[in-house]
Protein backbone atom coordinates (compact mmCIF):
# COMPACT_ATOMS: atom_id res chain seq x y z
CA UNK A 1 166.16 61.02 49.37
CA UNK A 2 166.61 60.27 45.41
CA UNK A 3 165.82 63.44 43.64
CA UNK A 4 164.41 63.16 39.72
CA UNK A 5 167.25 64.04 37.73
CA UNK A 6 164.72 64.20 34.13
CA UNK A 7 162.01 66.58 34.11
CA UNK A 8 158.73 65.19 33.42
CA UNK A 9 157.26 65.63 29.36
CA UNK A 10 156.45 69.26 28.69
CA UNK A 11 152.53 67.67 27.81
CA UNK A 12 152.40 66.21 31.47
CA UNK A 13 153.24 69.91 32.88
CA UNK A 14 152.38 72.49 30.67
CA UNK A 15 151.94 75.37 30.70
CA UNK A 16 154.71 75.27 33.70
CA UNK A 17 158.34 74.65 32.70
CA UNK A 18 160.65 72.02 33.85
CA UNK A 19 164.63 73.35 34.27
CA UNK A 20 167.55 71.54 35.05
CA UNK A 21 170.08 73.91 36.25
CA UNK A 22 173.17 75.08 33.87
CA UNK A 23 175.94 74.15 36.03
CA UNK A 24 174.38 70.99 38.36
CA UNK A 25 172.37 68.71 36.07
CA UNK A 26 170.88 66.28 39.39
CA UNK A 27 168.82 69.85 40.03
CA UNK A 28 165.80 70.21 38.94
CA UNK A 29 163.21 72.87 39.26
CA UNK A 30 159.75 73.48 38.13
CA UNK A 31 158.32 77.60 36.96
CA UNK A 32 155.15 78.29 36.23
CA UNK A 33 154.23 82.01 35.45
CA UNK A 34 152.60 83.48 32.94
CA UNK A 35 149.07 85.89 33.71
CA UNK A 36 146.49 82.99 32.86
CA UNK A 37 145.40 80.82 35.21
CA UNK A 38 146.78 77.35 35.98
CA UNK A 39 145.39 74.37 37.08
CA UNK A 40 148.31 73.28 39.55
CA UNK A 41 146.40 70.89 41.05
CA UNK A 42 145.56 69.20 38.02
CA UNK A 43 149.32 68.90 37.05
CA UNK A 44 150.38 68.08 39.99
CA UNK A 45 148.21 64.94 40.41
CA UNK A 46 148.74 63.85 36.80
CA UNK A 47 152.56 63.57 37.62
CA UNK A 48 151.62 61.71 40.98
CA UNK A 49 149.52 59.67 38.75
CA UNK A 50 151.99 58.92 35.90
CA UNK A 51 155.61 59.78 37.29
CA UNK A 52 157.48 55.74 39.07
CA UNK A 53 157.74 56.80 42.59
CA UNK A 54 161.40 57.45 42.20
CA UNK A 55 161.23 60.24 39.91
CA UNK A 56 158.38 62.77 42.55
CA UNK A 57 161.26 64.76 44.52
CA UNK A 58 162.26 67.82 43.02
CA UNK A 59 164.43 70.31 44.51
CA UNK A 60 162.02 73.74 43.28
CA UNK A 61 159.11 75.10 42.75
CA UNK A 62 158.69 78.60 41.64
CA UNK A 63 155.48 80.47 41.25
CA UNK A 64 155.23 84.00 39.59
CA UNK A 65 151.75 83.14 37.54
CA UNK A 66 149.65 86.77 37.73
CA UNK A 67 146.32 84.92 37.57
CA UNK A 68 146.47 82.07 40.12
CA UNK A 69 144.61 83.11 43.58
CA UNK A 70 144.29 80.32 45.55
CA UNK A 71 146.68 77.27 45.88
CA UNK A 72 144.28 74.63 47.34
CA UNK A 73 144.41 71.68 49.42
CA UNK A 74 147.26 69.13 49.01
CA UNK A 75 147.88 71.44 45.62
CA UNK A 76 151.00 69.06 44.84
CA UNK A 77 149.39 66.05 44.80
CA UNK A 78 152.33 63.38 46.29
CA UNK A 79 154.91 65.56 44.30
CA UNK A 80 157.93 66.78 46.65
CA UNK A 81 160.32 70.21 46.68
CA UNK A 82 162.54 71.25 48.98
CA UNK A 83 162.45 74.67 48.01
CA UNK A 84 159.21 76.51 47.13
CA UNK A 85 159.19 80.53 45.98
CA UNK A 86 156.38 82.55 45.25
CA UNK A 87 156.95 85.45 43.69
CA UNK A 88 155.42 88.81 42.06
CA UNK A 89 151.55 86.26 42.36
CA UNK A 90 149.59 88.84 41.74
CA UNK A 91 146.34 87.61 42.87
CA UNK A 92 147.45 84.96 44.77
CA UNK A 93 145.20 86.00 48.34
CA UNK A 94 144.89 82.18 49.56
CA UNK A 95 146.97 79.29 50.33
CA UNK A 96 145.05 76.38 52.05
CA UNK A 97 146.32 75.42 55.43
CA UNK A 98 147.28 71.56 54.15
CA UNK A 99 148.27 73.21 50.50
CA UNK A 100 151.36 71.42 50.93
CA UNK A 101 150.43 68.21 52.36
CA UNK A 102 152.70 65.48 50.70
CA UNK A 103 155.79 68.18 50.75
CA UNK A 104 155.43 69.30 54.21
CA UNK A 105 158.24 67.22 55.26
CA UNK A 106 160.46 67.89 52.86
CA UNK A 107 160.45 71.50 52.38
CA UNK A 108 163.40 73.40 53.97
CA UNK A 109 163.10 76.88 52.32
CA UNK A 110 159.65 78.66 51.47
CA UNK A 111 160.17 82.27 50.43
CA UNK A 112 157.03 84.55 49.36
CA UNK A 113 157.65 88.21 47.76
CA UNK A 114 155.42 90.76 46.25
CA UNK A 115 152.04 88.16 46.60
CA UNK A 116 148.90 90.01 48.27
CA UNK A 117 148.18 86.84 50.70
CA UNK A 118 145.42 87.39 52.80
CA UNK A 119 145.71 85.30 56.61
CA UNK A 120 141.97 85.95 57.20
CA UNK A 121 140.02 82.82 56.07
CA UNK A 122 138.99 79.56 57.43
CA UNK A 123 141.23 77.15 55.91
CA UNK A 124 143.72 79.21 54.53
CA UNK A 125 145.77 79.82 56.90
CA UNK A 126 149.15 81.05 56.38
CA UNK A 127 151.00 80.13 59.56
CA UNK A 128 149.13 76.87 59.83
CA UNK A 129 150.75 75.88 56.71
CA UNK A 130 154.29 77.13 57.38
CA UNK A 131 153.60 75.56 60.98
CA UNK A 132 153.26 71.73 59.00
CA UNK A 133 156.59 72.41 57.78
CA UNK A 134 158.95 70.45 60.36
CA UNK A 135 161.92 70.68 58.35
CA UNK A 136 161.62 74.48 57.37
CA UNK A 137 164.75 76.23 57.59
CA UNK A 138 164.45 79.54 56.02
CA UNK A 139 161.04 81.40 55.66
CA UNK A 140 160.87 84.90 53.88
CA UNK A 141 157.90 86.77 53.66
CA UNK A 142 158.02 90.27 51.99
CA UNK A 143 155.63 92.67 50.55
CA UNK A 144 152.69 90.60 50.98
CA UNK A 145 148.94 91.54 52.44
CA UNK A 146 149.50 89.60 55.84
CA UNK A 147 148.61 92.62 57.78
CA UNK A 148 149.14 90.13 61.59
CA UNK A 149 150.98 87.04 62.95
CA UNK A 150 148.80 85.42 65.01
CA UNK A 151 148.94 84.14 68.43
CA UNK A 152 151.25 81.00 68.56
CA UNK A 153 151.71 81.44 64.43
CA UNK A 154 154.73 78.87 64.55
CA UNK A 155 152.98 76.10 66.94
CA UNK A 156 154.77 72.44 66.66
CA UNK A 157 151.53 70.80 64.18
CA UNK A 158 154.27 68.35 62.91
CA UNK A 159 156.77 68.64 66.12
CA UNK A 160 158.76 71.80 66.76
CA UNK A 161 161.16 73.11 64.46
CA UNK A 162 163.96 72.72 65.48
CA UNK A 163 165.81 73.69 61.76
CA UNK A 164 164.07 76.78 61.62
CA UNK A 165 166.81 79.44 62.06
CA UNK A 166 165.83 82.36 59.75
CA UNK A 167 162.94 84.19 59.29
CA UNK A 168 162.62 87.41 57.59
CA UNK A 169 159.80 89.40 57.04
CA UNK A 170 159.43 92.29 55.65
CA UNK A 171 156.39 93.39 55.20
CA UNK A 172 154.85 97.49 55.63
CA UNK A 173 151.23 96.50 56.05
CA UNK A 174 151.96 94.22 59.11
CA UNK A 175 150.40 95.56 62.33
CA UNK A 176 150.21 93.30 65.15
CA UNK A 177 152.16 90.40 66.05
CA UNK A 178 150.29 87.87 68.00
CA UNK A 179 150.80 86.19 71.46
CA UNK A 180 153.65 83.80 71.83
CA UNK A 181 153.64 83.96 68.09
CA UNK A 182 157.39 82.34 68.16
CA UNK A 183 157.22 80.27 71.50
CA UNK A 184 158.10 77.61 69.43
């Protein structure tokens, strides 16, 4: 895969940041935090829009916006990350079960911390989304509202994965852990 070594203009993607990192200029990595909301979505699909189609693969993404509670269907538009990390999302509840559509099979770390995600509602379903993942690696939940894993949470949507060889999660208000929840 050829990864965008530019970031995109600050107009296309504000208010979210665009980093390249210190030491390793081909790495770059979008933020967007901040406590007003932010229309991901529309970002997103104005860089799928406007960006050739060698310049969508980031390595990335890193949420800590206070305001943002939902991340919607296919929020990335055809946008790619390996990495994504969520992190201190206040009232971030709900992530739709396709959220990640066009990055599901790319994404090799997803890492949530502090986030009150709720696993509760039609659609937004947690596990479903992390199950779409076929290339996941690492998962880290911590500190978050997901009070169950369900039955068969890791199921093979997008064939079984086979990469995934950590997952950590810490979390005090889980209570039950579902049947066959890791056959998988």
């Amino acid at each position: 895969m050829t990864y965008c070594t530019e970031c995109p203009s600050e107009q296309m993607i504000s208010p979210c940041d665009c980093l390249k990192h210190e030491y390793h200029p081909r790495i770059v990595y979008f933020k967007c935090g901040g406590n007003e909301n932010i229309d991901l979505k529309h970002i997103f699909n104005e860089m799928s829009i406007n960006l050739d189609e060698g310049n969508k693969s980031f390595t990335s993404f890193y949420l800590n916006n206070t305001a943002i509670s939902e991340l919607p269907e296919n929020v990335f538009g055809n946008i790619t990350f390996d990495e994504i990390i969520i992190e201190n999302a206040y009232n971030l509840s709900r992530i739709h079960s396709h959220a990640f559509r066009a990055t599901n099979n790319y994404l090799t770390i997803f890492r949530v911390y502090s986030t009150p995600l709720d696993n509760q509602m039609p659609y937004y379903d947690f596990f479903t989304a992390i199950s779409l993942m076929p290339r996941l690696s690492l998962l880290t939940i911590a500190n978050t509202s997901v009070t169950e894993i369900t039955d068969n949470a890791f199921r093979p949507l997008s064939g079984i994965q086979y990469n995934l060889t950590t997952v950590s999660i810490n979390d005090h208000k889980l209570k039950k852990l579902g049947n066959n929840a890791f056959e998988y």
